[in-house]
N, C-alpha and C. Protein backbone atom coordinates (compact mmCIF):
# COMPACT_ATOMS: atom_id res chain seq x y z
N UNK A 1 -27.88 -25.88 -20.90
CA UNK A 1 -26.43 -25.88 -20.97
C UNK A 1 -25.92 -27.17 -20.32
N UNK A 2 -24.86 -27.83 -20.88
CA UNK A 2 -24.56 -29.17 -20.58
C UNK A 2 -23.39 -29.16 -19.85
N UNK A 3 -23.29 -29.80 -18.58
CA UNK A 3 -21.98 -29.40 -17.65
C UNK A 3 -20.62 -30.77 -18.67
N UNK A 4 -21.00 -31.07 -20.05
CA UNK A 4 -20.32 -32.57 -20.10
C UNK A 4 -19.06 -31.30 -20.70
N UNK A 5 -17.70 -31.71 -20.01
CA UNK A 5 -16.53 -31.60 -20.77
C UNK A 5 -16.13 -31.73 -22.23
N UNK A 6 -15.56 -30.54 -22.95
CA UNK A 6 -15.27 -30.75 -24.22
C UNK A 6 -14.27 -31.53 -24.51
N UNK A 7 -14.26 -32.32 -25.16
CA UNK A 7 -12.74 -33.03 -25.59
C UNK A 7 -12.95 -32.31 -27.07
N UNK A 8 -10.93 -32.04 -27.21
CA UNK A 8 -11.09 -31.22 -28.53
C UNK A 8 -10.08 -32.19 -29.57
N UNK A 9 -10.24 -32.40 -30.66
CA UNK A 9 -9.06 -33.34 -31.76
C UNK A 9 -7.13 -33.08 -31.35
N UNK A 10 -6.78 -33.89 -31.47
CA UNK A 10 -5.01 -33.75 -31.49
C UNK A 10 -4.84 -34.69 -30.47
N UNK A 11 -3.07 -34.66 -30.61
CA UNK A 11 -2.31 -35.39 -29.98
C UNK A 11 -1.50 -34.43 -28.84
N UNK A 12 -1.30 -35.22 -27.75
CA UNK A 12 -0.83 -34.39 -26.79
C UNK A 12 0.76 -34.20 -27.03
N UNK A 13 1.62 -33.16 -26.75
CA UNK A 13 2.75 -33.56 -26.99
C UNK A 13 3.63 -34.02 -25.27
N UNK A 14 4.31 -35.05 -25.83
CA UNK A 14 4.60 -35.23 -24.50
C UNK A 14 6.13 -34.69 -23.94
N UNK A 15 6.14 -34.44 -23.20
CA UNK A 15 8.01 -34.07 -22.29
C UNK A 15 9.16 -34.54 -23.09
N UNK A 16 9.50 -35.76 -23.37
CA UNK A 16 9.83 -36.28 -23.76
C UNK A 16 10.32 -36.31 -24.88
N UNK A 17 9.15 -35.88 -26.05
CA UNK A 17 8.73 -35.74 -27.57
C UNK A 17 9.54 -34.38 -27.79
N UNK A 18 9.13 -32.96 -26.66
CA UNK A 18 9.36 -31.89 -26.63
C UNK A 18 11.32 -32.24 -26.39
N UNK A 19 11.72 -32.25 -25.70
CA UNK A 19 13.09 -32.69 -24.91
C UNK A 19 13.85 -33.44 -26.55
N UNK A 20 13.34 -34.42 -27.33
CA UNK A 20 13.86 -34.85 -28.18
C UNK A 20 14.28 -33.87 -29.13
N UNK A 21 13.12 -33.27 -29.33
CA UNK A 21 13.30 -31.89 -30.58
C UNK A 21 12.37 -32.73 -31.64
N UNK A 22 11.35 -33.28 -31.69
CA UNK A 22 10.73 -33.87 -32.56
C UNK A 22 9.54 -32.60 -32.77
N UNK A 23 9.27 -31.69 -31.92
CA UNK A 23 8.52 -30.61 -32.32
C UNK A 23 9.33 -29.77 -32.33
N UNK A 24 9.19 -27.68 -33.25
CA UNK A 24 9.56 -27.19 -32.72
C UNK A 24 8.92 -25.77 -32.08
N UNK A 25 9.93 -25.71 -30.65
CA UNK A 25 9.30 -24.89 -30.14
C UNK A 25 10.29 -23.64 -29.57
N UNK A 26 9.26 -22.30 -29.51
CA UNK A 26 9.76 -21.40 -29.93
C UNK A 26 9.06 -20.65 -28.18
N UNK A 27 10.49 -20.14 -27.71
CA UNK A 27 10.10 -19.14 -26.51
C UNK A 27 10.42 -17.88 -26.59
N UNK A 28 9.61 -17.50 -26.30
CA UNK A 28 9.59 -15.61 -26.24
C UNK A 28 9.08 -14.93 -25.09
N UNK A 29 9.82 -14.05 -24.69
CA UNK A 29 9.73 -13.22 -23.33
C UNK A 29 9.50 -12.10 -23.90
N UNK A 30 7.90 -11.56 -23.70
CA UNK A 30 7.20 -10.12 -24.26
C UNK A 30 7.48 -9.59 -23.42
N UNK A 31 8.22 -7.93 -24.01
CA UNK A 31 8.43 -7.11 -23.40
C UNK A 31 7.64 -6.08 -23.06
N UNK A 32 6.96 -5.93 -22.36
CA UNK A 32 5.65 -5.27 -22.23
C UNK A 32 5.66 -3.85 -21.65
N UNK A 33 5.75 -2.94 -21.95
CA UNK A 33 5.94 -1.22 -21.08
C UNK A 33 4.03 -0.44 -21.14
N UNK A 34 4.34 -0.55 -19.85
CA UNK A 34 3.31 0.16 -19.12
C UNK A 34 3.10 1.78 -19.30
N UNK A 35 2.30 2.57 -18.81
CA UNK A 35 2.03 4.01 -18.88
C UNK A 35 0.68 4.20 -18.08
N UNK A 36 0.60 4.47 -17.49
CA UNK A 36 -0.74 4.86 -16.64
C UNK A 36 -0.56 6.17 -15.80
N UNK A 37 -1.56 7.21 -15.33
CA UNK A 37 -1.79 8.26 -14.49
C UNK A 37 -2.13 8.28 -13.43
N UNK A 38 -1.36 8.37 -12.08
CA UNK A 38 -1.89 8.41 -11.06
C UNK A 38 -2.92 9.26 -10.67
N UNK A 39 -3.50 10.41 -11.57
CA UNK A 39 -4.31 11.12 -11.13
C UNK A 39 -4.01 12.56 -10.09
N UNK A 40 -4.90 13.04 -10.46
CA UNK A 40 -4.94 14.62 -9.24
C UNK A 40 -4.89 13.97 -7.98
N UNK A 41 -5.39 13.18 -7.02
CA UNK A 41 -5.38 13.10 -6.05
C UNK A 41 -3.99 12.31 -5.36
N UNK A 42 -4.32 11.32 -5.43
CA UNK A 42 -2.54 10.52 -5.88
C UNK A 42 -1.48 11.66 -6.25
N UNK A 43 -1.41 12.43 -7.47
CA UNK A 43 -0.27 12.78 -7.74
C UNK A 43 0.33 13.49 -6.29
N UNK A 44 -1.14 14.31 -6.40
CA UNK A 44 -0.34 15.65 -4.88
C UNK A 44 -0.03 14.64 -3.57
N UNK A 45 -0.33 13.89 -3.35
CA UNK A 45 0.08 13.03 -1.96
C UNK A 45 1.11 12.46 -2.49
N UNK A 46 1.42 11.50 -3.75
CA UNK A 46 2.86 11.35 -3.59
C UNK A 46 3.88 12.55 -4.02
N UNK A 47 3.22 13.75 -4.10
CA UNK A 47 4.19 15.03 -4.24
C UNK A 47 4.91 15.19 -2.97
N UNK A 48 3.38 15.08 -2.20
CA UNK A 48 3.98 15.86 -0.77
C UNK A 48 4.45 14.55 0.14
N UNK A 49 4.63 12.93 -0.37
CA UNK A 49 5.14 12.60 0.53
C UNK A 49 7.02 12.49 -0.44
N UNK A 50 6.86 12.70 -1.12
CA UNK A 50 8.56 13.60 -1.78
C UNK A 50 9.07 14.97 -1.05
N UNK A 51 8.05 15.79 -0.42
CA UNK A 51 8.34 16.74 0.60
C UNK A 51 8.23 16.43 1.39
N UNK A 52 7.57 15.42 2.25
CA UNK A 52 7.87 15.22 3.28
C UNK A 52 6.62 15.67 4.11
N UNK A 53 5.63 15.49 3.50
CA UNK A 53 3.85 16.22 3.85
C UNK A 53 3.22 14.88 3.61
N UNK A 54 2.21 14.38 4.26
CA UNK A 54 0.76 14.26 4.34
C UNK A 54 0.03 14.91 3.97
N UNK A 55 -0.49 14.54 2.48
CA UNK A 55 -1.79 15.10 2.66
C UNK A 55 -3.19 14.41 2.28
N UNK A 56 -4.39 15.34 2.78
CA UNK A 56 -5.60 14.44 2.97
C UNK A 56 -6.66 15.76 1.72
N UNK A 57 -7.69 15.44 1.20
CA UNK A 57 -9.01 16.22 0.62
C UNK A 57 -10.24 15.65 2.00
N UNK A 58 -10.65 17.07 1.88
CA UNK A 58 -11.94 17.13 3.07
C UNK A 58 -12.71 16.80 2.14
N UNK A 59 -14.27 16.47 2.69
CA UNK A 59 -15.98 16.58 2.24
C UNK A 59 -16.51 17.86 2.79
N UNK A 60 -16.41 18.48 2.53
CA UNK A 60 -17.69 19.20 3.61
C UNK A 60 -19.10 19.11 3.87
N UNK A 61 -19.83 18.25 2.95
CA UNK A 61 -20.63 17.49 3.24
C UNK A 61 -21.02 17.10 4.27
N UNK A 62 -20.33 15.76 4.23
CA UNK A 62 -20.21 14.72 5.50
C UNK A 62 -19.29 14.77 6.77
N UNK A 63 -18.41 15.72 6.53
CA UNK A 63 -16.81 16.32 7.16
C UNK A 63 -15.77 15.27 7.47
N UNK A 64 -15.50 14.18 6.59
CA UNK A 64 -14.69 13.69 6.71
C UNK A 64 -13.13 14.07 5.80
N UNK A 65 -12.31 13.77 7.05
CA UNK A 65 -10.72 13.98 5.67
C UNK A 65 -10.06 12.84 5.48
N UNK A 66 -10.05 12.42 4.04
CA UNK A 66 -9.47 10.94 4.05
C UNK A 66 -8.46 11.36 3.16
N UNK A 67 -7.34 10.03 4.06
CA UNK A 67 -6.31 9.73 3.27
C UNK A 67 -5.90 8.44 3.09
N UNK A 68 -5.71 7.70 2.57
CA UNK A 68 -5.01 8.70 0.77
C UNK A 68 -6.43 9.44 0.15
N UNK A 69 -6.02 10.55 -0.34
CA UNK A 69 -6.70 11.63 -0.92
C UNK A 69 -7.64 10.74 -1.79
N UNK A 70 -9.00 11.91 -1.71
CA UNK A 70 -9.78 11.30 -3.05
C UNK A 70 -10.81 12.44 -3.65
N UNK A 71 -10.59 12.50 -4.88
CA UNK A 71 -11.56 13.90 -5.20
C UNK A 71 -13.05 13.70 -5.33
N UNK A 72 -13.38 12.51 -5.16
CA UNK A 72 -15.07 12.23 -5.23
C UNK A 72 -14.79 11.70 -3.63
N UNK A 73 -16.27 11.95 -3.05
CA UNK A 73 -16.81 11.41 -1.25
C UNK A 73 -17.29 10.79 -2.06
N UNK A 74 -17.06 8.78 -1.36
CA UNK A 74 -17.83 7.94 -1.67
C UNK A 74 -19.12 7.40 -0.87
N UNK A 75 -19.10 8.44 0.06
CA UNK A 75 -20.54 8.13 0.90
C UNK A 75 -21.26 9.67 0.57
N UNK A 76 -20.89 11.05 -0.08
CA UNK A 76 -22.05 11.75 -0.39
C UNK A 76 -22.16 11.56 -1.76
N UNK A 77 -21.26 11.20 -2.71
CA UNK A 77 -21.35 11.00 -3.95
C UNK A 77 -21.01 12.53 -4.76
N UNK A 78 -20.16 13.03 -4.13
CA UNK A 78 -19.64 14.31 -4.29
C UNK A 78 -18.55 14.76 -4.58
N UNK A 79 -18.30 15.76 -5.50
CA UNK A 79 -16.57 16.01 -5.34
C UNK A 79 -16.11 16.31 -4.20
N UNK A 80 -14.91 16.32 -3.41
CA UNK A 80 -14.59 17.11 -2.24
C UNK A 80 -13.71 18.30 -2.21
N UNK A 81 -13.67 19.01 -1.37
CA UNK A 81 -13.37 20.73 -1.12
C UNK A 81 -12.01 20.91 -1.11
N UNK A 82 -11.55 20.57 -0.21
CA UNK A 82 -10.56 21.10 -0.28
C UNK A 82 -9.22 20.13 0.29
N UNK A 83 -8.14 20.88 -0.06
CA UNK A 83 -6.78 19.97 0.30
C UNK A 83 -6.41 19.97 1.59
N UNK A 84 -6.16 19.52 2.89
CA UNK A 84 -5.48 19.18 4.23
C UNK A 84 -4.25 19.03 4.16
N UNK A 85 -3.48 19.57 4.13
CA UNK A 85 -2.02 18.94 5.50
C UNK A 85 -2.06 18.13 6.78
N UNK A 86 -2.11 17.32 7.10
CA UNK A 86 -2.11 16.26 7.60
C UNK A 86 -0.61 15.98 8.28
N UNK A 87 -1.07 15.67 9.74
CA UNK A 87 0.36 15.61 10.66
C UNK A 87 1.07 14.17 10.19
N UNK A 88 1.80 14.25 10.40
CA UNK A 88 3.17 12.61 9.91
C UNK A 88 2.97 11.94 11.62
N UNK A 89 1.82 11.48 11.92
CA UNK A 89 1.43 10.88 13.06
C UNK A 89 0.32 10.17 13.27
N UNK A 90 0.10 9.36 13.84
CA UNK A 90 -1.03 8.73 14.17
C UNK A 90 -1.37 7.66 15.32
N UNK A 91 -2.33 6.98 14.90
CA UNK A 91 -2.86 5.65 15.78
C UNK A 91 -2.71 4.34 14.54
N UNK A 92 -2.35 3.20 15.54
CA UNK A 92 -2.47 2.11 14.69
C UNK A 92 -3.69 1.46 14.96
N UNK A 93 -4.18 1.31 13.71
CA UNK A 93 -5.86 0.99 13.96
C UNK A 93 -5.75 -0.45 13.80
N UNK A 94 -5.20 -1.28 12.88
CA UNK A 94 -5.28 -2.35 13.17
C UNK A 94 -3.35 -3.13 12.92
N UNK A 95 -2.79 -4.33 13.23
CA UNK A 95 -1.52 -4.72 12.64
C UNK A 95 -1.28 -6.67 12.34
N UNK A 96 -0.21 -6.43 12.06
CA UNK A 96 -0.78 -7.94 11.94
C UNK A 96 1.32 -8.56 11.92
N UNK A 97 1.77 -9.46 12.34
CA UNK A 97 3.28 -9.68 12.80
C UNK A 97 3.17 -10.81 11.46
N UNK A 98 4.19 -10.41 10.66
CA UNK A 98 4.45 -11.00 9.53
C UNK A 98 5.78 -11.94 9.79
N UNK A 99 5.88 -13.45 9.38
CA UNK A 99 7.30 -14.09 9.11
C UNK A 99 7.09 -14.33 7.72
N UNK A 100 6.31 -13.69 6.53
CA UNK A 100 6.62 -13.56 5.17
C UNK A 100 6.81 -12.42 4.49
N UNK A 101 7.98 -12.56 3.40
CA UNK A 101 8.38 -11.76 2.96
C UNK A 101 6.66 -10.53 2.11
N UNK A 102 7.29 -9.64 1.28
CA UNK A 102 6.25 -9.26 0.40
C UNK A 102 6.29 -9.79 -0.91
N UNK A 103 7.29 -10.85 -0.87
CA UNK A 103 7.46 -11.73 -2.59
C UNK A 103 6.77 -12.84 -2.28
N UNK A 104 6.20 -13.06 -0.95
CA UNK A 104 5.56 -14.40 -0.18
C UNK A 104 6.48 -15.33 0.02
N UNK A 105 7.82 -15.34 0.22
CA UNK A 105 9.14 -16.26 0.69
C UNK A 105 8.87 -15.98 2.30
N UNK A 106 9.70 -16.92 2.80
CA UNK A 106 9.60 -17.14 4.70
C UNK A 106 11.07 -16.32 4.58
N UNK A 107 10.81 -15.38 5.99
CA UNK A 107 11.64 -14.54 6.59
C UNK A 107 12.66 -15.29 6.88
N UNK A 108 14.52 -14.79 6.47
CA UNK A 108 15.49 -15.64 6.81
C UNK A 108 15.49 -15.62 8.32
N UNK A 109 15.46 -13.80 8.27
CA UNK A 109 15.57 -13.19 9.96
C UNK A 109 14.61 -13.95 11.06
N UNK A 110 15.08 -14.30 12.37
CA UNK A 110 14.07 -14.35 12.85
C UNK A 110 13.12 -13.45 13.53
N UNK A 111 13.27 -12.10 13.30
CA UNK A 111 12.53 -11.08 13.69
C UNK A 111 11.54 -10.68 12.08
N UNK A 112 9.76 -10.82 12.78
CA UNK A 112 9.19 -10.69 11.77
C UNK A 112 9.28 -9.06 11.22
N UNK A 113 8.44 -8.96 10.30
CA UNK A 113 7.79 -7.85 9.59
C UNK A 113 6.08 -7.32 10.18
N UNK A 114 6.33 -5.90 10.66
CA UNK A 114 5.53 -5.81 11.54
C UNK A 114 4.51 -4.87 10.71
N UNK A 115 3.67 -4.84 10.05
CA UNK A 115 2.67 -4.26 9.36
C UNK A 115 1.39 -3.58 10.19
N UNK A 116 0.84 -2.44 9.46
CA UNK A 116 0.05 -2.23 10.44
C UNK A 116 -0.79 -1.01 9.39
N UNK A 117 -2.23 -0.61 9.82
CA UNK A 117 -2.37 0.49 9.18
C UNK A 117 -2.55 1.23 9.90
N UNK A 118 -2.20 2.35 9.87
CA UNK A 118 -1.76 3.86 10.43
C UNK A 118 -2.94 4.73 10.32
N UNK A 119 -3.63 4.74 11.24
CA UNK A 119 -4.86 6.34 10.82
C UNK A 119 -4.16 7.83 11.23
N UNK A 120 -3.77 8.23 10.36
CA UNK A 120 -3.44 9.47 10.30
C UNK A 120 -3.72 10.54 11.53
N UNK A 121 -3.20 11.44 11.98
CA UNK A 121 -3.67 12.33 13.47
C UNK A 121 -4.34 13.33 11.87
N UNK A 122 -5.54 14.20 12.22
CA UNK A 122 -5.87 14.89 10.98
C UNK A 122 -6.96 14.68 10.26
N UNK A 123 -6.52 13.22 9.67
CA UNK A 123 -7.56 13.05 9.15
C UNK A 123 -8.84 11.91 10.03
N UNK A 124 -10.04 11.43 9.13
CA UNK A 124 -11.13 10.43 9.73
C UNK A 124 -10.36 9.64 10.52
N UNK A 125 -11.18 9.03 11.28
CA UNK A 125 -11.43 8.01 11.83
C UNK A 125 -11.76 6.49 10.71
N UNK A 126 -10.93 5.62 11.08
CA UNK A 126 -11.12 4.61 10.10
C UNK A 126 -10.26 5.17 8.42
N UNK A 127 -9.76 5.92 8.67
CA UNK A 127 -9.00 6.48 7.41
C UNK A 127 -7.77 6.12 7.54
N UNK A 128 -6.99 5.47 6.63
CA UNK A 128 -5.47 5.27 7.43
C UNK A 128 -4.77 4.75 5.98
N UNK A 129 -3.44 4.81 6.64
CA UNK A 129 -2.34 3.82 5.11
C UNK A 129 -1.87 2.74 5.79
N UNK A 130 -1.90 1.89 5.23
CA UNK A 130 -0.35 0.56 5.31
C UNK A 130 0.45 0.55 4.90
N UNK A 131 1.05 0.57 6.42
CA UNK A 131 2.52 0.79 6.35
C UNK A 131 3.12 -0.30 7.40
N UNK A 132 4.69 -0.39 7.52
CA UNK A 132 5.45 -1.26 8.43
C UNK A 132 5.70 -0.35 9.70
N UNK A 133 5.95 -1.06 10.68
CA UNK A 133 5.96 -0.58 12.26
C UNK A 133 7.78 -1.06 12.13
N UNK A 134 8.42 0.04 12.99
CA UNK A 134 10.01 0.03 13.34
C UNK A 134 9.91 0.62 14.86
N UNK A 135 11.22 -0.01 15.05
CA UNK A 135 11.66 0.62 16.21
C UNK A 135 10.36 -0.01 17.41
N UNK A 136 9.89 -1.16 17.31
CA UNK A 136 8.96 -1.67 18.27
C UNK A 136 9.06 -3.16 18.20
N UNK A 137 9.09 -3.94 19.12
CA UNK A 137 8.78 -5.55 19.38
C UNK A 137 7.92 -5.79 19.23
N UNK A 138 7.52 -7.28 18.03
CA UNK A 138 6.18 -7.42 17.81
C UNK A 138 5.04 -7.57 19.27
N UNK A 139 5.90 -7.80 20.55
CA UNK A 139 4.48 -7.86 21.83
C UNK A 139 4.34 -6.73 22.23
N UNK A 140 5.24 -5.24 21.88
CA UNK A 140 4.68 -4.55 22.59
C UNK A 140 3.81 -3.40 21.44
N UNK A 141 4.24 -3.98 20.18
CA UNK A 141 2.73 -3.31 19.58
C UNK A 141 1.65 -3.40 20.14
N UNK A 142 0.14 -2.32 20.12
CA UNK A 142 -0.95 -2.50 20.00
C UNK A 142 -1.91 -1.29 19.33
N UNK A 143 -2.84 -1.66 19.10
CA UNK A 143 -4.41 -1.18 18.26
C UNK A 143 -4.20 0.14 19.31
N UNK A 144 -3.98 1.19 18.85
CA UNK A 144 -4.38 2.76 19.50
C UNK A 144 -3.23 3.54 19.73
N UNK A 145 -1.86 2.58 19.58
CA UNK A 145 -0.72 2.86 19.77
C UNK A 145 -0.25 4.12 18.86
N UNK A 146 0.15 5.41 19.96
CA UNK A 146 0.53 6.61 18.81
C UNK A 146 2.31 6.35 18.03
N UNK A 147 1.88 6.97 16.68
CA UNK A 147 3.48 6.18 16.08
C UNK A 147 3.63 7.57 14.97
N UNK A 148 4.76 7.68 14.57
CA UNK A 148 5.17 8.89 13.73
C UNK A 148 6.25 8.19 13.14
N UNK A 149 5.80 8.82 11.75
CA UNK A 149 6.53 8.32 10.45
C UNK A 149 8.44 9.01 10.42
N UNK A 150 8.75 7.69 10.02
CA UNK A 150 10.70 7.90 10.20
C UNK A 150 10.51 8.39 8.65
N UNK A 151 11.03 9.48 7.71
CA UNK A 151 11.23 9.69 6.32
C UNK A 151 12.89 9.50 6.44
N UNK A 152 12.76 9.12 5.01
CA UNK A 152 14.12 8.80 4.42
C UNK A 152 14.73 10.42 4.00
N UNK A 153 15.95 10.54 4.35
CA UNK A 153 16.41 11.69 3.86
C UNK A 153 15.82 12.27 2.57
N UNK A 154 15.63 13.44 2.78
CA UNK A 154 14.70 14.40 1.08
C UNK A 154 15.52 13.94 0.24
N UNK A 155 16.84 13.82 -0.25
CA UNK A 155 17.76 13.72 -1.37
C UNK A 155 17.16 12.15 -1.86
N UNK A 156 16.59 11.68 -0.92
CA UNK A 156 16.82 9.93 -1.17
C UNK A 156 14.79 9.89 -1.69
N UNK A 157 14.07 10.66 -1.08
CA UNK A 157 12.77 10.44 -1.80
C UNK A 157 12.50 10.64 -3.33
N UNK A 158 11.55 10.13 -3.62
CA UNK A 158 11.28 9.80 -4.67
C UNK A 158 9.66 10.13 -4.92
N UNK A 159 8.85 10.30 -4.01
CA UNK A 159 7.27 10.85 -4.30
C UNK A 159 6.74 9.04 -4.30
N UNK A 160 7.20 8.92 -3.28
CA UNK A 160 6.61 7.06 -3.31
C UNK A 160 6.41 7.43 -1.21
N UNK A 161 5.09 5.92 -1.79
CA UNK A 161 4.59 5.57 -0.03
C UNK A 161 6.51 5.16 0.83
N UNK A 162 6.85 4.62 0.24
CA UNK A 162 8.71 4.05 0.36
C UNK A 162 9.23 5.21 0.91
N UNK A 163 8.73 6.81 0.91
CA UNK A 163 9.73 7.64 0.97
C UNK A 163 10.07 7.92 2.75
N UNK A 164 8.17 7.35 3.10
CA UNK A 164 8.31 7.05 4.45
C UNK A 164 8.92 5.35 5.34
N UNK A 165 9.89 5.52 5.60
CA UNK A 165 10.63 4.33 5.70
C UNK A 165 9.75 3.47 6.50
N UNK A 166 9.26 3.43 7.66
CA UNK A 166 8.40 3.37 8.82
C UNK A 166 7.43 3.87 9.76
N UNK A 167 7.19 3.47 10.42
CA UNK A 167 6.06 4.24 12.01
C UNK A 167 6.56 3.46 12.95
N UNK A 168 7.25 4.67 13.72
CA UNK A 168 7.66 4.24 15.00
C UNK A 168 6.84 4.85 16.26
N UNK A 169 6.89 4.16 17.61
CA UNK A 169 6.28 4.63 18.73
C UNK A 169 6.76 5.86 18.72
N UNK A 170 5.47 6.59 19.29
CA UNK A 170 5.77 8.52 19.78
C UNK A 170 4.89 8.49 20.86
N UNK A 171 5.55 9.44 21.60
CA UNK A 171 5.07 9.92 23.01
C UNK A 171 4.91 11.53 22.67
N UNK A 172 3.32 11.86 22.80
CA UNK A 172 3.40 13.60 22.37
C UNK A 172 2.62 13.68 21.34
N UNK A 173 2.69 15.33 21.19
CA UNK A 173 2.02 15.45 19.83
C UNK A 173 0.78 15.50 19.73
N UNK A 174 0.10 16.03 18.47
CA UNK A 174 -1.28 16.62 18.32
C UNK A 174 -1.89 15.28 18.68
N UNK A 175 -3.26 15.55 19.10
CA UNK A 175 -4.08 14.79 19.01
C UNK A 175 -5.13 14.43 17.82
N UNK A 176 -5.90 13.66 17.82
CA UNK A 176 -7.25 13.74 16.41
C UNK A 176 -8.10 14.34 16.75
N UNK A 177 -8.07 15.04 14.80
CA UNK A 177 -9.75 15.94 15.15
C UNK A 177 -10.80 15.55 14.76
């Protein structure tokens, strides 16, 4: 196989050529509609975070409960058992202080965006969602810090990760099992 570059026949058109109207050219914006299934596992977690629930699927296998839900264990290679309720609390396992937007634009504010993923009180260890940190200064975040999810009024959810607005610091509350 030959690394030499193809050169292919024609003329380039140039800016210029285009701008004159000496070619013509034709733009179209495809309108494209999507359809896809979130699935059994997905669906019921964004059910119950529209109610206002956490929830996790156990192994009994291996005994782990992960969330976000999943109906196959990817370390026994198994379906898993059964459904968890899962507390609206946790530890922040890891975070990271953002001055970019999520469109990748620079923050007007000068207070960043405080990201973090959340291990659930309930479920595994190393199991968690990403989500944004409120109601905390990016120095006095840290890694172990217990935080409980702010929900947006029920009328205003929608069965989206969004329905939980934030994780704010908590003092209290169950511990992990």
């Amino acid at each position: 196989m030959s690394n030499k570059i193809r050169s292919y026949p024609g003329t380039e058109i140039t800016s210029e050529e285009a701008r004159a109207g000496r070619y013509l050219l034709t733009k179209y914006a495809a309108e494209l509609k999507y359809s896809w299934s979130s699935g059994e596992a997905i669906s019921r977690f964004l059910g119950g975070l529209r109610d206002g629930e956490l929830w996790g699927r156990k192994c009994k296998e291996c005994g782990r409960t992960m969330v976000p839900p999943r109906m196959y264990c990817e370390i026994c290679f198994r379906e898993t058992d059964e459904w968890v309720r899962l507390q609206d609390t946790g530890r922040v396992g890891t975070y990271s202080v953002s001055y970019v937007n999520a469109d990748a634009s620079r923050r007007k504010q000068e207070e960043p965006i405080l990201v973090a993923v959340v291990e659930i009180d309930g479920a595994s260890p190393m199991m968690g969602i990403l989500h944004l940190l409120g109601e905390v200064l990016p120095d006095k975040v840290a890694v172990g810090m217990k935080v409980k999810a702010v929900w947006k009024p029920k009328d205003e959810r929608q069965g989206a990760i969004t329905d939980i607005r934030y994780f704010r610091p908590y003092r209290g509350g169950p511990q992990r099992t």
